[in-house]
N, C-alpha and C. Protein backbone atom coordinates (compact mmCIF):
# COMPACT_ATOMS: atom_id res chain seq x y z
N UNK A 1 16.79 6.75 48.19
CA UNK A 1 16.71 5.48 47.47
C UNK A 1 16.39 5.74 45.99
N UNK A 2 17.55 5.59 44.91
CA UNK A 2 16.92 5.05 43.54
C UNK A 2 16.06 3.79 43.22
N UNK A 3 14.88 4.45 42.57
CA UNK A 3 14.36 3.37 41.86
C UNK A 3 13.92 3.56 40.20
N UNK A 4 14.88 2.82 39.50
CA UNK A 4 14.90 3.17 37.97
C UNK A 4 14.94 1.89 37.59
N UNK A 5 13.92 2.18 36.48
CA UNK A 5 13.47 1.02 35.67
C UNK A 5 13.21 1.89 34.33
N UNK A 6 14.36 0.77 33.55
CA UNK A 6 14.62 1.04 32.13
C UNK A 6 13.73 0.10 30.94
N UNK A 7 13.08 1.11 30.08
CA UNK A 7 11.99 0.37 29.23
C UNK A 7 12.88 0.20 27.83
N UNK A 8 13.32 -0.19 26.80
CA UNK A 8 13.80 -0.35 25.17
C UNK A 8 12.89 -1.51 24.90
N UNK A 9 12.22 -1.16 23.92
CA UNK A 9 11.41 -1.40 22.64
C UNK A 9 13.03 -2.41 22.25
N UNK A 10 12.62 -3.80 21.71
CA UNK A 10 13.69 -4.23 20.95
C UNK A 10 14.34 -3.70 19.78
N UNK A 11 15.33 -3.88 19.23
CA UNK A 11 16.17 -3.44 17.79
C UNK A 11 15.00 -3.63 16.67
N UNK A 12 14.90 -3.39 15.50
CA UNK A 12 14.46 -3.47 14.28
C UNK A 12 14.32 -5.11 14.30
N UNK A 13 13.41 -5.42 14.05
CA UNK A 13 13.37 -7.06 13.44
C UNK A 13 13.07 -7.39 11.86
N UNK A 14 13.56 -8.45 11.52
CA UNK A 14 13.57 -8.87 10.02
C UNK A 14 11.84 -8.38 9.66
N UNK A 15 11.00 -8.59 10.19
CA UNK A 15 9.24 -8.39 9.91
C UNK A 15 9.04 -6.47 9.67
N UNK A 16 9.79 -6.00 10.82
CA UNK A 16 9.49 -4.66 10.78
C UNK A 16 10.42 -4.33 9.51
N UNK A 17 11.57 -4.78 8.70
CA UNK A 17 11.85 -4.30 7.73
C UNK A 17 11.08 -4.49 6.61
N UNK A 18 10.59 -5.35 6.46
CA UNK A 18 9.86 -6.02 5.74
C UNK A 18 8.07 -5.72 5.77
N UNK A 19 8.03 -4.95 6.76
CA UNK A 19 6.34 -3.92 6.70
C UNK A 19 5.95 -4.79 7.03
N UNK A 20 6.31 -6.00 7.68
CA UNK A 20 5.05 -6.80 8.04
C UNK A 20 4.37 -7.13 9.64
N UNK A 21 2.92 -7.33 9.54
CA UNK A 21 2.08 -7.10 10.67
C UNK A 21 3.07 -8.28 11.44
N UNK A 22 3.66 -8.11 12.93
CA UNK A 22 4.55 -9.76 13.58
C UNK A 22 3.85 -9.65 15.00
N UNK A 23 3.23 -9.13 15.66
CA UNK A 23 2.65 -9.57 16.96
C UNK A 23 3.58 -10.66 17.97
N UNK A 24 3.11 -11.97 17.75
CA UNK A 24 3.58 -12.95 18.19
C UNK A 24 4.27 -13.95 17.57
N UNK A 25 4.38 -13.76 16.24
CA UNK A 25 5.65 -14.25 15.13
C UNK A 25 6.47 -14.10 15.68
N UNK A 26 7.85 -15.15 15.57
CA UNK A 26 9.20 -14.47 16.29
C UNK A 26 10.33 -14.65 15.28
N UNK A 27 10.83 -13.10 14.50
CA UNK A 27 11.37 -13.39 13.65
C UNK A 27 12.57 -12.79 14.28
N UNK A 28 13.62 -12.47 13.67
CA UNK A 28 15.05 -12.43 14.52
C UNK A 28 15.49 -10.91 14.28
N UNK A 29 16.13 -10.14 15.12
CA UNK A 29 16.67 -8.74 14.80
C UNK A 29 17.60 -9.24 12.87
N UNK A 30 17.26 -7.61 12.63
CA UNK A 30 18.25 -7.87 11.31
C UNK A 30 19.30 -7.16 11.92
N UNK A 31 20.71 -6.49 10.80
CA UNK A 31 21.72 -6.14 11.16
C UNK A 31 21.67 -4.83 12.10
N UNK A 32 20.62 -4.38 11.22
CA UNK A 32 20.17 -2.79 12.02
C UNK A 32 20.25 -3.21 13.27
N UNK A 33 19.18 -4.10 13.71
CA UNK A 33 18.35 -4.21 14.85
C UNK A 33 19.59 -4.49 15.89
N UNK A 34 20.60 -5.56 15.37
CA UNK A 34 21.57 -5.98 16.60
C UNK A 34 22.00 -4.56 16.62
N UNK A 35 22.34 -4.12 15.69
CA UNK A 35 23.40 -2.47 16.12
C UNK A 35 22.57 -1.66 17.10
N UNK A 36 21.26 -1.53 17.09
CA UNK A 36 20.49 -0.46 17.81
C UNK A 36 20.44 -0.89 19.28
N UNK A 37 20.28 -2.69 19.19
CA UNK A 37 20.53 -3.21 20.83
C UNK A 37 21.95 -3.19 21.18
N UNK A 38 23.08 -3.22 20.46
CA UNK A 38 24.53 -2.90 20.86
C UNK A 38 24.64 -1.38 20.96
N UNK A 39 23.87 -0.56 20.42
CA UNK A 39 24.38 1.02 20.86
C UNK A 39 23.53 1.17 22.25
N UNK A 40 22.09 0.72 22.26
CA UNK A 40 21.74 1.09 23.57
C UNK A 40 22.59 0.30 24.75
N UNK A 41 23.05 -0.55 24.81
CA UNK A 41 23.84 -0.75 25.67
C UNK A 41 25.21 -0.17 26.12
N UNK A 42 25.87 0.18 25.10
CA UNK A 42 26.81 1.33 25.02
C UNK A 42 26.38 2.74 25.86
N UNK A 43 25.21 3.17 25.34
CA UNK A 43 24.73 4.10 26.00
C UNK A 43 24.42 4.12 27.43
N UNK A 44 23.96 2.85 28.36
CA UNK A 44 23.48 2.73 29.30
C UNK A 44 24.91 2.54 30.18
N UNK A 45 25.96 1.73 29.12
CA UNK A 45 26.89 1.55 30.29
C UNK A 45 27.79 2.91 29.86
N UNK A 46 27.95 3.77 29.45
CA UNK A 46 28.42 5.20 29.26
C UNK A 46 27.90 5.85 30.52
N UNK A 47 26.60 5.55 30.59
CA UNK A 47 25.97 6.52 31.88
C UNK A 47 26.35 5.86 33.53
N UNK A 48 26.71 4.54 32.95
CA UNK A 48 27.23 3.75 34.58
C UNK A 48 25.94 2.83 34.92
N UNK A 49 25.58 2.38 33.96
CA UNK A 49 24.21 1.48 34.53
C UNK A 49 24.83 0.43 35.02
N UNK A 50 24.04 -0.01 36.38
CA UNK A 50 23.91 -1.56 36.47
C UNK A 50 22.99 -2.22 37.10
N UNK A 51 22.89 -3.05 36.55
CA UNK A 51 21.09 -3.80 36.73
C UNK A 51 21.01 -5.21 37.67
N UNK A 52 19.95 -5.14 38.25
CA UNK A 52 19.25 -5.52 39.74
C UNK A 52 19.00 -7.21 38.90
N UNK A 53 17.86 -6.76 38.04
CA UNK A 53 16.88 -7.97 37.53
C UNK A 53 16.69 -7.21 35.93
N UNK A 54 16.41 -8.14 35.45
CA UNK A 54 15.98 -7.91 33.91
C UNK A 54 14.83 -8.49 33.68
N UNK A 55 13.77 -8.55 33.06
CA UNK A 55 12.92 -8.60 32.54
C UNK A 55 12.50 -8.71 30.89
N UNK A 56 11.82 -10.13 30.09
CA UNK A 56 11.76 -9.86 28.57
C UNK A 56 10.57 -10.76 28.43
N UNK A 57 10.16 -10.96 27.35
CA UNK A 57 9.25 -11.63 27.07
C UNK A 57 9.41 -13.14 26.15
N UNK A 58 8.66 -13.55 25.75
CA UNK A 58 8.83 -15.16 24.98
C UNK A 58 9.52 -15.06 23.82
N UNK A 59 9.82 -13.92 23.26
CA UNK A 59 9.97 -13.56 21.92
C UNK A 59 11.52 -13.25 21.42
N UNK A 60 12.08 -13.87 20.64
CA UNK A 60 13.57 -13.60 20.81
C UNK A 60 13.84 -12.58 20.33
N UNK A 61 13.06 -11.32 19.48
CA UNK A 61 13.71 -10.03 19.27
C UNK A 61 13.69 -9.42 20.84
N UNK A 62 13.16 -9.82 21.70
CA UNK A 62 13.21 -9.02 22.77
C UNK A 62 14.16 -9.87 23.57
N UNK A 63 14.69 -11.22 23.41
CA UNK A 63 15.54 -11.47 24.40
C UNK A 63 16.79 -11.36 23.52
N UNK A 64 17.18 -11.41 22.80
CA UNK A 64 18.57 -10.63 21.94
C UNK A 64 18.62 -9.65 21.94
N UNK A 65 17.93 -8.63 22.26
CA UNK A 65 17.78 -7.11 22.46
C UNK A 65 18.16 -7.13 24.00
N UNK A 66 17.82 -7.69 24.58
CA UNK A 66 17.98 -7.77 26.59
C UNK A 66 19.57 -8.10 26.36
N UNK A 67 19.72 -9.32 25.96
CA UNK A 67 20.93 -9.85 25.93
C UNK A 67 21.98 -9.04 26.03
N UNK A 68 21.87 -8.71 24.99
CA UNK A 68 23.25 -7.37 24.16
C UNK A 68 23.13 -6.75 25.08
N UNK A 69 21.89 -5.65 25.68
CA UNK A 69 22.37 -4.67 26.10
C UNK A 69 23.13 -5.06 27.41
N UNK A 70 22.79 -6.40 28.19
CA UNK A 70 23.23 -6.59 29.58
C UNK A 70 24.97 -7.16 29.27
N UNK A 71 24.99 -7.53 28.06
CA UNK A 71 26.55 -7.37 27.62
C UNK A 71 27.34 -6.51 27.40
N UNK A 72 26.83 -5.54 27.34
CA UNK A 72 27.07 -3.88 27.14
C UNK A 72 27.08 -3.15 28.35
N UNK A 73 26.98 -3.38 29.27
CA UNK A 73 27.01 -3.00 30.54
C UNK A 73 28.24 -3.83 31.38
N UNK A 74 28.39 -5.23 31.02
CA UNK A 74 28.97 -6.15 31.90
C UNK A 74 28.53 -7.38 32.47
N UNK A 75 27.30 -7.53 32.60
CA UNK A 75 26.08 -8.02 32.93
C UNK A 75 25.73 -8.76 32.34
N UNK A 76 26.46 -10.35 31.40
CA UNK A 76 25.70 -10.99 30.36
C UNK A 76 25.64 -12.12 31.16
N UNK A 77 25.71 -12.09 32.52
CA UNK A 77 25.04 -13.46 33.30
C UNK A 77 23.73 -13.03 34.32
N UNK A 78 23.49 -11.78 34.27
CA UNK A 78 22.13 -11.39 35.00
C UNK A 78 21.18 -12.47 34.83
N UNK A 79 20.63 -12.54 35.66
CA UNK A 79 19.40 -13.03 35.97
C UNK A 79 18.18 -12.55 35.11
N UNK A 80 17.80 -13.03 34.06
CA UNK A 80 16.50 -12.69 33.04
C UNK A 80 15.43 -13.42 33.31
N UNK A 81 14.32 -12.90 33.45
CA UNK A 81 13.03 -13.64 33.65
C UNK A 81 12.27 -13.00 33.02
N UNK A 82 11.89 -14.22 31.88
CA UNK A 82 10.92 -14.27 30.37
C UNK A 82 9.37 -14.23 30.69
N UNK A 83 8.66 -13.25 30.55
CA UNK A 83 7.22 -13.78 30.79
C UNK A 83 6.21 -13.86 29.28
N UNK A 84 5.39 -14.58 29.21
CA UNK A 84 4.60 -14.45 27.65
C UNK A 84 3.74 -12.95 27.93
N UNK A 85 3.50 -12.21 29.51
CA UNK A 85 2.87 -10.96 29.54
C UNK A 85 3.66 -10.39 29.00
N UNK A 86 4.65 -10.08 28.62
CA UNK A 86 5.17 -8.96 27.95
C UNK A 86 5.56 -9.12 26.55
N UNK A 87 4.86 -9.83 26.15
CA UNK A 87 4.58 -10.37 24.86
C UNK A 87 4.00 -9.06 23.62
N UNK A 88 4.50 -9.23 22.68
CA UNK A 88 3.78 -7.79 21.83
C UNK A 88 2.03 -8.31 21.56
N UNK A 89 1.74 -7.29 21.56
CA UNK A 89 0.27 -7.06 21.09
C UNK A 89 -0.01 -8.61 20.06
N UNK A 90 -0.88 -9.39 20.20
CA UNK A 90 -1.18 -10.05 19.27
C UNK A 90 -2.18 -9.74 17.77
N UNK A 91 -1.60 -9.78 16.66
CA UNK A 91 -2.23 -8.97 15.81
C UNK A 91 -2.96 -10.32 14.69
N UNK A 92 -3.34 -11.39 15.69
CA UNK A 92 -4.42 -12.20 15.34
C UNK A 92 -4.08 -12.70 13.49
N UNK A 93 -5.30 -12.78 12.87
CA UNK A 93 -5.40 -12.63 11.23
C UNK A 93 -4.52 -11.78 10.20
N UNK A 94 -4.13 -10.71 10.86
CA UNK A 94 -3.35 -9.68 10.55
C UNK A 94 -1.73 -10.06 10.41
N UNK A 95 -0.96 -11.22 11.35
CA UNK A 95 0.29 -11.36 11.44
C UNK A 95 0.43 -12.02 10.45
N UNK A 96 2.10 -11.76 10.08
CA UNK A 96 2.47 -12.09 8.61
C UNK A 96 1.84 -11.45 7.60
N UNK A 97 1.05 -10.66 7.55
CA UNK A 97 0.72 -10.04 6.25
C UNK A 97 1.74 -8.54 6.35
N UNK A 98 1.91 -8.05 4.79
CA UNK A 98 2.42 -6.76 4.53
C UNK A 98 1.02 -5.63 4.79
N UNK A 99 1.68 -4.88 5.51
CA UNK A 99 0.56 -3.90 5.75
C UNK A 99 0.26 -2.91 5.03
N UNK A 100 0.63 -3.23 3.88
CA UNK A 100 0.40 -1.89 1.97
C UNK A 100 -0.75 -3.67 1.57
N UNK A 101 -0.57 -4.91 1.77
CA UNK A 101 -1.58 -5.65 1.13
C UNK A 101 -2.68 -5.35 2.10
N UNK A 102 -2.45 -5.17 3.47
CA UNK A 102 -4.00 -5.82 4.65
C UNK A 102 -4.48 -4.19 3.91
N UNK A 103 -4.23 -3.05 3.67
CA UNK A 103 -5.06 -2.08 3.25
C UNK A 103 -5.49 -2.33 2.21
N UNK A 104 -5.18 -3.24 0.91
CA UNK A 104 -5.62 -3.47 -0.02
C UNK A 104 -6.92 -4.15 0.03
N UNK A 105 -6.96 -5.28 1.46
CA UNK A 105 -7.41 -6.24 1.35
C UNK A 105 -8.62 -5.43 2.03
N UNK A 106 -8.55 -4.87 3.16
CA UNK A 106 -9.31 -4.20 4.11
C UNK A 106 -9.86 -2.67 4.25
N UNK A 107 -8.67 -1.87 3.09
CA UNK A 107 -9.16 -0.51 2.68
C UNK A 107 -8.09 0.34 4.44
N UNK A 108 -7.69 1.20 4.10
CA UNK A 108 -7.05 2.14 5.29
C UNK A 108 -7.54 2.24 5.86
N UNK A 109 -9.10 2.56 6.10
CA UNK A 109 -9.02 3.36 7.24
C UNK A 109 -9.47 2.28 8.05
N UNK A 110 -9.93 0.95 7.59
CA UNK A 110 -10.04 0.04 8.45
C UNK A 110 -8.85 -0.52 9.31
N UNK A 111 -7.82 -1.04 8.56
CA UNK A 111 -6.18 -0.79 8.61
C UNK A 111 -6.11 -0.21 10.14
N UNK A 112 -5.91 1.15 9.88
CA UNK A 112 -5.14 2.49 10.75
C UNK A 112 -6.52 2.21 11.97
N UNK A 113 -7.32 1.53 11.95
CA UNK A 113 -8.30 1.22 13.52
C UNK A 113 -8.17 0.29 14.00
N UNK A 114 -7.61 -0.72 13.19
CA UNK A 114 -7.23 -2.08 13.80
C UNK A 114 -5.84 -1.53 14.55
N UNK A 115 -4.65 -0.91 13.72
CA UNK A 115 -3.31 -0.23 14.64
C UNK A 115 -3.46 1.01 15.68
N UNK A 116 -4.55 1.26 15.66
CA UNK A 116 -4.49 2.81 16.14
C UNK A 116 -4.96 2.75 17.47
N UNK A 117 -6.22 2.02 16.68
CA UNK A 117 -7.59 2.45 18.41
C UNK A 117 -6.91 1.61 19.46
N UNK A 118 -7.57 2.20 20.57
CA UNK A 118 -7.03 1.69 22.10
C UNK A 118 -7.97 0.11 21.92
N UNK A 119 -9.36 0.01 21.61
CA UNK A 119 -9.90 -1.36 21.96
C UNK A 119 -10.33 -1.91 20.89
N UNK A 120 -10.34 -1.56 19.62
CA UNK A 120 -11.01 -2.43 18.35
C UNK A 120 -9.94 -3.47 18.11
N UNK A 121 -9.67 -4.78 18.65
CA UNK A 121 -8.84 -5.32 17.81
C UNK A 121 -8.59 -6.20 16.36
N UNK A 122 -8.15 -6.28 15.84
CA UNK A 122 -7.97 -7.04 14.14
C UNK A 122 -8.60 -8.57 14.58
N UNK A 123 -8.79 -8.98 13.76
CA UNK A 123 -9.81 -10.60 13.72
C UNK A 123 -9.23 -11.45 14.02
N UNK A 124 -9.00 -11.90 14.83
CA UNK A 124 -8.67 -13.09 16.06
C UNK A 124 -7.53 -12.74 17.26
N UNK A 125 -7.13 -11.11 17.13
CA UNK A 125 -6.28 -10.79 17.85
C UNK A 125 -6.74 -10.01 18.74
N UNK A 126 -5.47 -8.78 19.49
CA UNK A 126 -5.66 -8.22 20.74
C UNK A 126 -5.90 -6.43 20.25
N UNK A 127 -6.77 -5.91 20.71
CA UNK A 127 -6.21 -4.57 20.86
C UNK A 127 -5.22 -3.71 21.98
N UNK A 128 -4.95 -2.81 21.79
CA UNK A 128 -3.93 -2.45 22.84
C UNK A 128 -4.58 -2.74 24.47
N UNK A 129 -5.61 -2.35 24.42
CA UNK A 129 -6.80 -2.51 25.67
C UNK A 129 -6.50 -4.00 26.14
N UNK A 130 -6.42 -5.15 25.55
CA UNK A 130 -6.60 -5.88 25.71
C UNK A 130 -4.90 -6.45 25.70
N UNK A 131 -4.16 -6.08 25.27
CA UNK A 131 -2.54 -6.43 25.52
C UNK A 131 -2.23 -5.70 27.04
N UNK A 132 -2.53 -4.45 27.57
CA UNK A 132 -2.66 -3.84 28.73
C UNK A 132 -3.14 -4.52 30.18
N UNK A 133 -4.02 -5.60 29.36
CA UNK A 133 -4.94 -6.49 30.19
C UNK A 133 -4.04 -7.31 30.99
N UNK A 134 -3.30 -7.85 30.44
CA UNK A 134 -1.91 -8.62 30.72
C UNK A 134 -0.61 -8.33 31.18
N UNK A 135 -0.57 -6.75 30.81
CA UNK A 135 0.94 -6.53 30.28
C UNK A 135 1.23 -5.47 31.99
N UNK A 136 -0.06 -5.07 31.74
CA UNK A 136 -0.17 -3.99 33.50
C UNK A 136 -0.34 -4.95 34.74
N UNK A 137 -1.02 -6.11 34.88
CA UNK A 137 -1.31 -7.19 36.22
C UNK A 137 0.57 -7.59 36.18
N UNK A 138 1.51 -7.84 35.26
CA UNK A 138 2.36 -8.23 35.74
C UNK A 138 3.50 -7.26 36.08
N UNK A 139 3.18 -6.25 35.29
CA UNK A 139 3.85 -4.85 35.82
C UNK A 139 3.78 -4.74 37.17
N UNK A 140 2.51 -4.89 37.90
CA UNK A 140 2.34 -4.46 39.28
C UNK A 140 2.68 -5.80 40.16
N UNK A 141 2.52 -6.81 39.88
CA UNK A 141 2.59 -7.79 40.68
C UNK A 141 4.24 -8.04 40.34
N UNK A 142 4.70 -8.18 39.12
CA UNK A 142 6.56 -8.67 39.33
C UNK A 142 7.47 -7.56 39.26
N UNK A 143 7.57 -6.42 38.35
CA UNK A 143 7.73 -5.53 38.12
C UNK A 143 8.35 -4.14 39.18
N UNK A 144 7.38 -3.94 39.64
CA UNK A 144 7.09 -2.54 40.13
C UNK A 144 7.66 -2.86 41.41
N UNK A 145 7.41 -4.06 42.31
CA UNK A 145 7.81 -4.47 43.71
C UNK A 145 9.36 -4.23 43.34
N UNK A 146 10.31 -5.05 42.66
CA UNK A 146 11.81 -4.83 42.43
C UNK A 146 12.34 -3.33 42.12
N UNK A 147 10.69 -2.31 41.69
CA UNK A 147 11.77 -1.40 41.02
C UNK A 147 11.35 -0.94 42.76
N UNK A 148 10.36 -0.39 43.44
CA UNK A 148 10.24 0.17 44.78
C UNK A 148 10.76 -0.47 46.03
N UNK A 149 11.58 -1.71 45.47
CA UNK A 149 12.57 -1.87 46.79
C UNK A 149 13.99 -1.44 46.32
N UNK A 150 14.19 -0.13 45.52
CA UNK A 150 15.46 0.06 45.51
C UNK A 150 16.45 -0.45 43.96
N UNK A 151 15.39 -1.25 43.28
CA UNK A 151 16.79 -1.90 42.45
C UNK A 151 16.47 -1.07 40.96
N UNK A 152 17.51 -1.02 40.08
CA UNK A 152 17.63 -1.00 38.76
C UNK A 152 17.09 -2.38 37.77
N UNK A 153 16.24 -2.02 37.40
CA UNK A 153 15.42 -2.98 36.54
C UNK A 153 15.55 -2.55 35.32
N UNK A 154 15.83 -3.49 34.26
CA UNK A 154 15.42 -3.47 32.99
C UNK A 154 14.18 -4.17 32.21
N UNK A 155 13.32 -3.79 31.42
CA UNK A 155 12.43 -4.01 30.48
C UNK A 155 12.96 -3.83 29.28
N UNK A 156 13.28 -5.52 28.42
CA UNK A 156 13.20 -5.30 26.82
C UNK A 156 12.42 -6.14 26.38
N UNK A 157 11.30 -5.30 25.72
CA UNK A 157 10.12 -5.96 25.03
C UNK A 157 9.80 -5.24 24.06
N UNK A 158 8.44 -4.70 23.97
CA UNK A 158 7.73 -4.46 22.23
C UNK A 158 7.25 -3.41 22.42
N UNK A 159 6.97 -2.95 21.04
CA UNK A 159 5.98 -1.61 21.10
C UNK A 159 4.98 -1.44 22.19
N UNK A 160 4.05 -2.57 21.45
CA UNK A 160 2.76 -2.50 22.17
C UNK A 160 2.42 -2.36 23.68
N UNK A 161 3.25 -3.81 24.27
CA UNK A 161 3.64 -4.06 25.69
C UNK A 161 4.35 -2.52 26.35
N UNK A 162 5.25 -2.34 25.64
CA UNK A 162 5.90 -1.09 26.24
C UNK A 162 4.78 -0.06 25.91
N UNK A 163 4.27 0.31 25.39
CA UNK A 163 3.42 1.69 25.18
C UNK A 163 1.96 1.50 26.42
N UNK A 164 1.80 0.01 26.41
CA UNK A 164 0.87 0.05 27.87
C UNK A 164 1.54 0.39 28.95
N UNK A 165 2.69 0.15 29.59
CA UNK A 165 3.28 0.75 30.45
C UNK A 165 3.66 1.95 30.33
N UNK A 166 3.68 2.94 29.23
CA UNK A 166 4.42 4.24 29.07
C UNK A 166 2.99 4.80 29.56
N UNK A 167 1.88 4.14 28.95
CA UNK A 167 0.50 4.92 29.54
C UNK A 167 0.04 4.93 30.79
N UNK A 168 0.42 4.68 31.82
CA UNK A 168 0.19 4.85 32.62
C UNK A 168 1.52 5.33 33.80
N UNK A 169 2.82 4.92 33.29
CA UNK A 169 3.67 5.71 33.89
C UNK A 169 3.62 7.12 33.55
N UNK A 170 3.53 7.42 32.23
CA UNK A 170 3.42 8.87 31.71
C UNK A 170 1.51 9.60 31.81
N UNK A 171 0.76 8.95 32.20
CA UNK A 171 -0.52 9.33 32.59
C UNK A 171 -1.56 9.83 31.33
N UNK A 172 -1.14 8.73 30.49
CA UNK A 172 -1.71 9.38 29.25
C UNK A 172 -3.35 8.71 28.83
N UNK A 173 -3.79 9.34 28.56
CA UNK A 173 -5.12 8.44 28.19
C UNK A 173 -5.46 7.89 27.25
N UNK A 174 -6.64 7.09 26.78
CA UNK A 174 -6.15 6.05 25.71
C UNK A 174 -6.46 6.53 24.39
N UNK A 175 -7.01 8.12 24.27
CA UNK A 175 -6.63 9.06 22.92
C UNK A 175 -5.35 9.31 22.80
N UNK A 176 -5.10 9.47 23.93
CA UNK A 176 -3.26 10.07 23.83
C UNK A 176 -2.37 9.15 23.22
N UNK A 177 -2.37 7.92 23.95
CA UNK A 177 -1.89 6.60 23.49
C UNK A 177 -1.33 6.38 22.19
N UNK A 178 -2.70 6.47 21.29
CA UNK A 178 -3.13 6.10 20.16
C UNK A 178 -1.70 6.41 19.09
N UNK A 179 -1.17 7.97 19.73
CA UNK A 179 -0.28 8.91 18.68
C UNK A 179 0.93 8.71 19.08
N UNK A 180 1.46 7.71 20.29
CA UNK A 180 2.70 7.71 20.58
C UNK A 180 3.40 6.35 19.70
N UNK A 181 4.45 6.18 19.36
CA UNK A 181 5.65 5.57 18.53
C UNK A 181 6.88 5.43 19.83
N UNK A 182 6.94 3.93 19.78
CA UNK A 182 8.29 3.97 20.42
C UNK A 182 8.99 3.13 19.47
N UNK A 183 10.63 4.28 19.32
CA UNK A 183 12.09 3.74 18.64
C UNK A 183 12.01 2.73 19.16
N UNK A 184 12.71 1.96 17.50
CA UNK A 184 13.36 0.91 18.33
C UNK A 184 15.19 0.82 18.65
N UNK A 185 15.38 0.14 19.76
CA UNK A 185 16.33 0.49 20.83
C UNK A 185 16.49 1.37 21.27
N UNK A 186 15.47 2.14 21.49
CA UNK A 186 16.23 3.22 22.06
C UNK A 186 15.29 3.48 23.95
N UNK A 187 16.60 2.95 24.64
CA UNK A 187 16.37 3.09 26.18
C UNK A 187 15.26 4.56 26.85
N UNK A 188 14.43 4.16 27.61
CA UNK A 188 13.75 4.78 27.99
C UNK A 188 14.05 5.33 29.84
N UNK A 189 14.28 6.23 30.55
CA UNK A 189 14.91 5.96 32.44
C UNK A 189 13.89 6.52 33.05
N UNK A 190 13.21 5.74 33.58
CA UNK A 190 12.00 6.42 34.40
C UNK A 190 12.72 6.10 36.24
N UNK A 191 12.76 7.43 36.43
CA UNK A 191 12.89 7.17 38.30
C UNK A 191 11.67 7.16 39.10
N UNK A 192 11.40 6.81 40.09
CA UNK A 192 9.92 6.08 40.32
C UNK A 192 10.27 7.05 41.86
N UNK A 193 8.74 7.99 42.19
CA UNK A 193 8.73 7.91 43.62
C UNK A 193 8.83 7.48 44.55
N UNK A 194 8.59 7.57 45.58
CA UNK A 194 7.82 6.30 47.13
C UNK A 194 6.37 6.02 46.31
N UNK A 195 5.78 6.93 45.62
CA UNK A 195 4.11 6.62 45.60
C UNK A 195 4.25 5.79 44.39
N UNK A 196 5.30 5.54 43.65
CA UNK A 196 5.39 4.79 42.44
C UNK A 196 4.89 5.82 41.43
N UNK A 197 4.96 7.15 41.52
CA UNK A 197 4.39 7.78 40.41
C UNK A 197 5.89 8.23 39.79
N UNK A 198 6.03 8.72 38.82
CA UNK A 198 7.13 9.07 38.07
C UNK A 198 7.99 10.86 38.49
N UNK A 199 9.37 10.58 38.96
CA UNK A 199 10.00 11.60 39.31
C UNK A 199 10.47 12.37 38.35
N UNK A 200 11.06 11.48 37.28
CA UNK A 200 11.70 11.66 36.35
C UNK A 200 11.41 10.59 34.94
N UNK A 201 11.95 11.24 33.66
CA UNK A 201 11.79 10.50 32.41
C UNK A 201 13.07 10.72 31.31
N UNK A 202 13.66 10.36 31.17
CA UNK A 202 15.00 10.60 30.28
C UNK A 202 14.88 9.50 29.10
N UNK A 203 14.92 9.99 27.70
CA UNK A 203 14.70 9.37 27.20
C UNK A 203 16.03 9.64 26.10
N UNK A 204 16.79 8.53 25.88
CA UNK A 204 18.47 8.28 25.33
C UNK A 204 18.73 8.31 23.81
């Protein structure tokens, strides 16, 4: 029995060109961004993907990023189910600002602890600890059941959201965490045991 469940970080969004802090802002892929969700789909259906259930969050860089790629496969009437858990990190006081001003305003190294650390979060928002809080209960409860009965699942959501799931599929701890970067669009293939621990990791 395969069980693969595919993670992509959405395309580039207008905010990330623009250096700015977007959490739960929902600003729209720019040109980049559609191209990076039209090549990962290219890529996935090159390899012969085809998908069970899809999975995205409230946020339309992540459901135009889902979109494309399930158009890119064949798949642009799949079945998508939006949850606000897989929502990016909320970056509270911090969203909408340029992040060359919040160091101005706040000094770096305060900055790089509000983005970095696993639990300090920025002033009225989430830290990763606390996006995990959310982002892992629905992993296991909607998630994980579709990928261990067999099906091909997709995940397109966010850094943050995605890097809580990479931490614990990839077994990393929350120093480790801290230093990982996920591309954007670029597909992630995790094959899942019987024990749900990770067989495999291919990253596109």
């Amino acid at each position: 029995m395969e069980r693969t469940l595919v993670l992509v970080r959405h395309g580039q969004s207008e905010w990330n060109l623009k250096n700015l802090f977007t959490g739960w802002k929902d600003p729209d892929l720019t040109e980049q961004g559609v191209t990076e969700a039209l090549a990962a789909g290219e890529k996935l259906n090159s390899l012969g993907f085809k998908f069970d259930t899809a999975f995205t969050s409230e946020l339309i860089r992540a459901q135009r990023t889902c979109q494309m790629i399930l158009d890119g496969v064949g798949q642009s009437e799949l079945n998508t189910i939006r949850d606000v858990a897989l929502n990016e990190r909320d970056y509270g006081d911090l969203a909408g600002l340029n992040k060359d001003d919040a160091r101005k305003k706040w000094g770096d190294e305060q900055v790089h602890i509000w983005r970095r650390s696993y639990d300090i979060p920025p002033p009225g928002g989430e830290s990763l600890k606390d996006t995990a809080a959310r982002t892992l209960p629905y992993y296991i409860t909607d998630i994980l059941p579709q990928v261990m009965s067999g099906k091909t699942v997709l995940v397109a959501a966010h850094g943050n959201s995605l890097r809580s799931l990479v931490m614990v599929l990839d077994g990393l701890s929350s120093k480790e965490i801290t230093s990982v970067n996920l591309g954007t669009g670029v597909p992630m293939i995790y094959k899942l045991n019987s024990d749900t621990s990770v067989k495999s990791k291919e990253i596109l």
